[in-house]
Protein backbone atom coordinates (compact mmCIF):
# COMPACT_ATOMS: atom_id res chain seq x y z
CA UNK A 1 130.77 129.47 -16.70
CA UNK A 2 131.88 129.99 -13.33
CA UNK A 3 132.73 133.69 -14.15
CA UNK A 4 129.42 134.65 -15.00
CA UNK A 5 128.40 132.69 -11.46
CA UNK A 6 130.83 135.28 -10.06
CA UNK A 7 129.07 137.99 -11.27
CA UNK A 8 125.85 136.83 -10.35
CA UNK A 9 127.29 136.53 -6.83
CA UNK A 10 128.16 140.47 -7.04
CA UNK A 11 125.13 141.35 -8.29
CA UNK A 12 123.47 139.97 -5.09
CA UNK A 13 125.47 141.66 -2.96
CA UNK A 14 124.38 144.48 -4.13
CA UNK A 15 121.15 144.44 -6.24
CA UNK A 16 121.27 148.32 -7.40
CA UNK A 17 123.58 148.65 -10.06
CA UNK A 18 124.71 152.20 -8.57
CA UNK A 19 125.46 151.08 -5.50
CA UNK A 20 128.12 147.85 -6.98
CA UNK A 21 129.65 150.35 -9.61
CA UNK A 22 130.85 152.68 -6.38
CA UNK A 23 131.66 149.70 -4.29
CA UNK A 24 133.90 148.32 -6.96
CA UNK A 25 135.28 152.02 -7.70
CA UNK A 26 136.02 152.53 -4.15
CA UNK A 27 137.59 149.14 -3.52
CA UNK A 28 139.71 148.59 -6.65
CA UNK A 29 140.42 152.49 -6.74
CA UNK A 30 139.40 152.29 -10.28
CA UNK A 31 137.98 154.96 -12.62
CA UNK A 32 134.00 154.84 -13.59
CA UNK A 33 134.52 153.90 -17.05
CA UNK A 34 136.86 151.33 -16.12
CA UNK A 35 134.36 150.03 -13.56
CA UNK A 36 131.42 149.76 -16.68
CA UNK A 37 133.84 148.28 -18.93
CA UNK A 38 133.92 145.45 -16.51
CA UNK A 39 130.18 144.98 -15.46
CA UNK A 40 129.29 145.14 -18.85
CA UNK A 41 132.09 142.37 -19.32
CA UNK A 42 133.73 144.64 -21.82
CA UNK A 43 136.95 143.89 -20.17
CA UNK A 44 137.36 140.87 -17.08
CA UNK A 45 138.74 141.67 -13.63
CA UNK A 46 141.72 140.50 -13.01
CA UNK A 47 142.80 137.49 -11.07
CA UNK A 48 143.77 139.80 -8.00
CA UNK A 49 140.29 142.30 -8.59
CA UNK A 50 138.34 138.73 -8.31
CA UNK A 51 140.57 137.22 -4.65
CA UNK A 52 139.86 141.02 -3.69
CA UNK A 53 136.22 141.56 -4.32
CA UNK A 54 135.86 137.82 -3.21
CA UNK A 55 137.94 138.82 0.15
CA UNK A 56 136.02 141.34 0.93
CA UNK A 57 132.01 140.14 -0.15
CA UNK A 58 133.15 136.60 1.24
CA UNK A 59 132.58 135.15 -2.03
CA UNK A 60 133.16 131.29 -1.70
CA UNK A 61 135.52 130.67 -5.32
CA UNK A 62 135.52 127.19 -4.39
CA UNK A 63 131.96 127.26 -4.22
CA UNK A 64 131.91 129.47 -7.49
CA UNK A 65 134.29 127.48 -9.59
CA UNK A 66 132.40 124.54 -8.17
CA UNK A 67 135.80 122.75 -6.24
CA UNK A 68 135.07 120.88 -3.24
CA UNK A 69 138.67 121.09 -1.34
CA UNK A 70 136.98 119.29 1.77
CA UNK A 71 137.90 122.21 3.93
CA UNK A 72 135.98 124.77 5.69
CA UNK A 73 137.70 128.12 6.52
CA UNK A 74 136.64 130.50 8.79
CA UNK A 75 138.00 134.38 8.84
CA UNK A 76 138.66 135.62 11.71
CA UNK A 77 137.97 139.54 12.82
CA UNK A 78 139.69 140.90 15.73
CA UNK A 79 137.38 144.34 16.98
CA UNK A 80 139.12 146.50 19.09
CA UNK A 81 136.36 148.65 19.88
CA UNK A 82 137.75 151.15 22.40
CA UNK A 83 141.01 151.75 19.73
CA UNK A 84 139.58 151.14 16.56
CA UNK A 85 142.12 150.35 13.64
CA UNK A 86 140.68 151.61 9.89
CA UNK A 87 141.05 147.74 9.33
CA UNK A 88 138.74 146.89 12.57
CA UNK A 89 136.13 149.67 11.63
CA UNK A 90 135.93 148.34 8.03
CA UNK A 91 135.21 144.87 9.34
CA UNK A 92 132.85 146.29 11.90
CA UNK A 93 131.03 148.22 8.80
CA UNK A 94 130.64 144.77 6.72
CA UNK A 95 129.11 143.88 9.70
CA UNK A 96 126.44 146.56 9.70
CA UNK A 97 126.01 146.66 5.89
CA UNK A 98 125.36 142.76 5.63
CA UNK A 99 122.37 143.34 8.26
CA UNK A 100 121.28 146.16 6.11
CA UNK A 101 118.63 144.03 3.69
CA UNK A 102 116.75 142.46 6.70
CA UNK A 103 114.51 145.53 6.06
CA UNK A 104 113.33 143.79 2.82
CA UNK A 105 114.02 139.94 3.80
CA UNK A 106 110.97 138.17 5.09
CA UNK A 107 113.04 134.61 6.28
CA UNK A 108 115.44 136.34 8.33
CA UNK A 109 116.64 134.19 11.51
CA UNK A 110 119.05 135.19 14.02
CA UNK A 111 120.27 132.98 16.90
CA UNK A 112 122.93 133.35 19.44
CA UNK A 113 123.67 130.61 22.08
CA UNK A 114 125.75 131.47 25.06
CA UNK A 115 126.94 132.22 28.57
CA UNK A 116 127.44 136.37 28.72
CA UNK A 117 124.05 138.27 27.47
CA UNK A 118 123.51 138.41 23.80
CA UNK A 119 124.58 141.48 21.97
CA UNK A 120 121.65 142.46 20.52
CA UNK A 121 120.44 142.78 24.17
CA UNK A 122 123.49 143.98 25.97
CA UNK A 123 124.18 146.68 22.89
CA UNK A 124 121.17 148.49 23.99
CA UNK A 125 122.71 149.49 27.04
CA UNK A 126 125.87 151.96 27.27
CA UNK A 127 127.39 150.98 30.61
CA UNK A 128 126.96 147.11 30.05
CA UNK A 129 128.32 147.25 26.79
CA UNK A 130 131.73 149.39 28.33
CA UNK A 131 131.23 146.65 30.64
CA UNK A 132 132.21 144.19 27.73
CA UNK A 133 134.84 146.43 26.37
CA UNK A 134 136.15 146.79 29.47
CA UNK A 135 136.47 143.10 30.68
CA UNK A 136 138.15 142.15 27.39
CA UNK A 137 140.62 145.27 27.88
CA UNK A 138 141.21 144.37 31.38
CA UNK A 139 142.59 140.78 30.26
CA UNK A 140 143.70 141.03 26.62
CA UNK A 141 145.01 144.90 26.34
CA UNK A 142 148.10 145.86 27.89
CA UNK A 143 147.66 149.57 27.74
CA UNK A 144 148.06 151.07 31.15
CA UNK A 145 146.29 153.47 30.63
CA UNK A 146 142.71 151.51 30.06
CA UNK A 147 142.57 149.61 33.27
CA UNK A 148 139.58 151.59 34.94
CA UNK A 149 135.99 151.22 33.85
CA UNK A 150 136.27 155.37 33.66
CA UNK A 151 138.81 154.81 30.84
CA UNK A 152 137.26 153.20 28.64
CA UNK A 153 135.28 155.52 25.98
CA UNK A 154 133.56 154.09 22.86
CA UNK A 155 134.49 156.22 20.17
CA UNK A 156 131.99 158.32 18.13
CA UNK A 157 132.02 156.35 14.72
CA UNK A 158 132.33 152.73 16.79
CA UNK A 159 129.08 154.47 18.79
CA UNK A 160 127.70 155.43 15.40
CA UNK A 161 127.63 152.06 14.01
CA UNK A 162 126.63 150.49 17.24
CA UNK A 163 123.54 152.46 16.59
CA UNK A 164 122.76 151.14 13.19
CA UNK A 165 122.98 147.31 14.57
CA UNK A 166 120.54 148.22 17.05
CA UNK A 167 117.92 149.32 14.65
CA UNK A 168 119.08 147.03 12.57
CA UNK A 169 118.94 143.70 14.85
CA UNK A 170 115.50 144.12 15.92
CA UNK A 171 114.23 143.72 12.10
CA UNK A 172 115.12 139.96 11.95
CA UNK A 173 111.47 138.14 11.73
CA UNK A 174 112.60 135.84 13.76
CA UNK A 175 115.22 135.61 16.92
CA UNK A 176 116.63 132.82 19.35
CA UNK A 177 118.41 133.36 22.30
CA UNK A 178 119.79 130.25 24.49
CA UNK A 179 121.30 131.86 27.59
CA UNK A 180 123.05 129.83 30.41
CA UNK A 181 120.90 129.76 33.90
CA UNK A 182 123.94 131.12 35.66
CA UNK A 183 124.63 134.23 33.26
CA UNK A 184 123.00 137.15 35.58
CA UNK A 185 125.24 135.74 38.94
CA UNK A 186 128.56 135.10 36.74
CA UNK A 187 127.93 138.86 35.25
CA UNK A 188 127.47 139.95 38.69
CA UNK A 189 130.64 138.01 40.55
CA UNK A 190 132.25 139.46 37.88
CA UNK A 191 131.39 143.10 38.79
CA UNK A 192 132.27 142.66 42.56
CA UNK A 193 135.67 141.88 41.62
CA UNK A 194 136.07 144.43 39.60
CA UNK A 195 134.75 146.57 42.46
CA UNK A 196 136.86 145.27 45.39
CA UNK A 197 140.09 145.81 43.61
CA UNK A 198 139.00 149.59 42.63
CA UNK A 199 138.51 149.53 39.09
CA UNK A 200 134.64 149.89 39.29
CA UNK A 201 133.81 152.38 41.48
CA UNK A 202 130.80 153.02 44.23
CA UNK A 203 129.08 155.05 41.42
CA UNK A 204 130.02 153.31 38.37
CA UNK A 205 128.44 150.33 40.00
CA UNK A 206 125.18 151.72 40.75
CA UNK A 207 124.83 152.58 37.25
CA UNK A 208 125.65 149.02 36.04
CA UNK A 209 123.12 147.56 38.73
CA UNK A 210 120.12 149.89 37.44
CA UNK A 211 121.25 149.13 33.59
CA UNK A 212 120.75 145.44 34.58
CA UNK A 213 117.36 146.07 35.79
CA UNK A 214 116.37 147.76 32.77
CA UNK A 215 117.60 144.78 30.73
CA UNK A 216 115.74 142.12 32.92
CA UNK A 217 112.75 144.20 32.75
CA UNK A 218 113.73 144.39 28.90
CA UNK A 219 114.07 140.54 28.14
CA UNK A 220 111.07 140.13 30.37
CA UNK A 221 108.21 142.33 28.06
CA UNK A 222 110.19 140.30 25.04
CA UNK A 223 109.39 137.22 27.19
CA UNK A 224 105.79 137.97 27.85
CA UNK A 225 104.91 139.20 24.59
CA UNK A 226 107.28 137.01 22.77
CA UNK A 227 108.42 139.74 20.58
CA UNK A 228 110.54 142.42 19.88
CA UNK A 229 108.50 145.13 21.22
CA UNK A 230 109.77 147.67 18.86
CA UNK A 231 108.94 145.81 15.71
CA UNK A 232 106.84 142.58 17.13
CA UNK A 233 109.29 140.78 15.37
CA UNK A 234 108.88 137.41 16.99
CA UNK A 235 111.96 136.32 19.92
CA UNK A 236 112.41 133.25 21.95
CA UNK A 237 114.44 133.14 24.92
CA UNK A 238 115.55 129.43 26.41
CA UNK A 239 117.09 128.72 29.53
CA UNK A 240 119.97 126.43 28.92
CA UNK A 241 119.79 122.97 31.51
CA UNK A 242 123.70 122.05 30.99
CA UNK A 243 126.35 124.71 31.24
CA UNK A 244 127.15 126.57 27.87
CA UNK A 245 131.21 127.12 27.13
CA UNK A 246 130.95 130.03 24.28
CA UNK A 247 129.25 131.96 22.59
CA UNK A 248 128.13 131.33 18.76
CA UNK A 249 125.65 132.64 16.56
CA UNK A 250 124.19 132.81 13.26
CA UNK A 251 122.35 135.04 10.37
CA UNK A 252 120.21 133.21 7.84
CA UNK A 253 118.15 134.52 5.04
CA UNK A 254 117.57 134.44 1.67
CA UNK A 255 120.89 136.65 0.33
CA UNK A 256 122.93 136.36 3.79
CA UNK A 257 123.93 132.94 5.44
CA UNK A 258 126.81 133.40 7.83
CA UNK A 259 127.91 131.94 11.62
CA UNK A 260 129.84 132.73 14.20
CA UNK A 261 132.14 131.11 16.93
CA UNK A 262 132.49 134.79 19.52
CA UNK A 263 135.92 134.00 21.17
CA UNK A 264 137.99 135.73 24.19
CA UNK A 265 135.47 138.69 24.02
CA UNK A 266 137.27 140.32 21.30
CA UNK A 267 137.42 137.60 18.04
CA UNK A 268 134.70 136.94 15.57
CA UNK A 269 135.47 133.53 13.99
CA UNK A 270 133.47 133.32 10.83
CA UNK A 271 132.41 131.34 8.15
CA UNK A 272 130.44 131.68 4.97
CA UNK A 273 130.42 128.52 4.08
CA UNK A 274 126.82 127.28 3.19
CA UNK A 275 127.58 123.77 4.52
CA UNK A 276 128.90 124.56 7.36
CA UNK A 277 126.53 127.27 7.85
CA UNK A 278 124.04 124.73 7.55
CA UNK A 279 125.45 122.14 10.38
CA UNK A 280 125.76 125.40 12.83
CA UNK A 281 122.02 126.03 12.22
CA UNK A 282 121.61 122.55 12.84
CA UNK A 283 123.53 122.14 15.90
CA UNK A 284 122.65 125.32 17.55
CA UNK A 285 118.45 124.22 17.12
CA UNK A 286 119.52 121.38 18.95
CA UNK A 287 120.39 123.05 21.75
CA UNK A 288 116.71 123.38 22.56
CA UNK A 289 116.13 119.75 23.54
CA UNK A 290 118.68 121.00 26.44
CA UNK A 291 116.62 123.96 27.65
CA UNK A 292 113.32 125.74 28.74
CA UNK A 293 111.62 128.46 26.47
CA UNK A 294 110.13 130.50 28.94
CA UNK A 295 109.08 133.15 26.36
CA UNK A 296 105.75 133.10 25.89
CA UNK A 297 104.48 129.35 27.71
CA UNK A 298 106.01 128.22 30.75
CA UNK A 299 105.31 130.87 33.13
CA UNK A 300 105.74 129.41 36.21
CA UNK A 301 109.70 128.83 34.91
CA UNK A 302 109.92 132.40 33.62
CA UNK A 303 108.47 134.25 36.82
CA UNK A 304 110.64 131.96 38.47
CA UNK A 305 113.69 132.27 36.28
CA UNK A 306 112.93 136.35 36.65
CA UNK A 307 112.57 136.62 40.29
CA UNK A 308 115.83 134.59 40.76
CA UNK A 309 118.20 136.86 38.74
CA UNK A 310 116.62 140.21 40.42
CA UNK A 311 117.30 138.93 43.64
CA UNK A 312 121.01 138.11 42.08
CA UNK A 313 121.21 142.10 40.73
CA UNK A 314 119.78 143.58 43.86
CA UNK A 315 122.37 141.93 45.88
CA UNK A 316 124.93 143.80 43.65
């Protein structure tokens, strides 16, 4: 019966019955009582507790009820991290909560294709990741009053969460990063435009030159050792041969299948959708047939690859 399927579905989102009884109190603003009468299937939700829950836990109904409409959708989740909405920290906290069982998975994959730097690399450092807030501020916001660098302040709970994704990120067993050859000199143009029409200043830029050297020297111990060097949870970086449009990713494990299509700097396009999830894994491994690993093998490309984009940061 595709309602018991439904509850399945919650009870893998979260596996400790605690923890679902006060997610389900907290979303449907129901009493406890109420809340046991419906696990215990006492009483059924109702039509508009199951499109909320199903909202929310992007529970497929079509999947549940077992309706093939032919359609794929994907949600989409607009972050405005330097003005957080409740809405955009809530999305941003599904986010973080989702990547919260890779401490117990043991198939978890993560892989990001693209032509900025990865945010589970970039995240790790403050100024490049204001960098990113900034640039999409700079083009999409049209608040005056956030068109310097200086003005642009991540707030404490964004900063907060940020945190938990970067102890969180570095869990998944296994990581893929395609980045586009040109990514260090297009970061770089980037900054001396900024700089020449007085956004970035003298100092601001020194700081943003020395966080790129920390990152290079970063992705280059991940690229020797072919690890994450916090967890030795294993990471492969490839150099990209053809020029990469966008920026996509995707989680996989056991309880969490999800991708992601990262548009204008500020939209998440997502889908849950196990098929489609499926083709993006798909497509995004064949990628590789298109580009170098240089973690690892290959190190005549990576010393190369290395040397090339701290030449590119020292001329910053």
């Amino acid at each position: 019966m595709w309602y018991d399927a439904f509850m399945e579905l919650l009870h893998e989102k979260y596996p400790k019955n605690a923890q679902l009884t006060q997610e389900i109190m907290d979303l449907l603003c129901l009493e406890r009582e109420a809340t046991y009468r419906r696990l215990r299937k006492d009483v059924p939700f109702t039509a508009n507790e199951i499109a909320k829950m199903a909202i929310t836990w992007n529970i497929s109904l079509d999947e549940v009820i077992g309706v093939n409409s032919g359609q794929v959708s994907f949600q989409m989740f607009p972050l405005n991290y330097i003005n957080p909405s409740s809405k955009d920290f809530n999305n941003l906290q599904k986010v973080i909560k989702m990547l919260d069982h890779l401490q117990t998975s043991t198939d978890s994959e993560y892989m990001e294709v693209g032509n900025i730097f990865p945010r589970p690399l970039d995240v790790l450092f403050p100024m490049l990741f204001r960098v990113r807030m900034f640039n999409w501020s700079y083009y999409y916001n049209n608040d005056i009053s956030q068109r310097l660098l200086s003005q642009i302040v991540v707030p404490d709970n964004i900063s907060t969460v940020l945190e938990h994704y970067k102890e969180n990120i570095v869990r998944v067993k296994s990581c893929n990063f395609i980045i586009d050859e040109m990514i260090f000199e297009s970061f770089v143009q980037c900054i001396n435009y900024f700089h020449s029409i007085l956004v970035i200043t003298d100092e601001e830029k020194e700081i943003i030159k020395n966080e790129l050297h920390a990152l290079l020297d970063y992705m280059i111990e991940i690229a020797n050792k072919g690890c994450f060097p916090e967890t030795q949870n294993k990471v492969n970086i490839y150099i990209s041969q053809i020029t990469l449009n966008t920026n996509y990713s995707y989680f996989y494990t056991d309880k969490l299948k999800t991708c992601r299509i990262h548009a204008f700097g500020k939209f998440d396009l997502s889908s849950y959708d196990p098929t489609m999830v499926a083709n993006f894994r798909e497509w995004m491994n064949i990628k590789k047939k298109s580009s170098i690993l240089i973690s690892e093998v290959n190190e005549k490309k990576r010393v190369e690859f290395f040397s090339k984009q701290r030449k590119i940061v020292d001329s910053l």
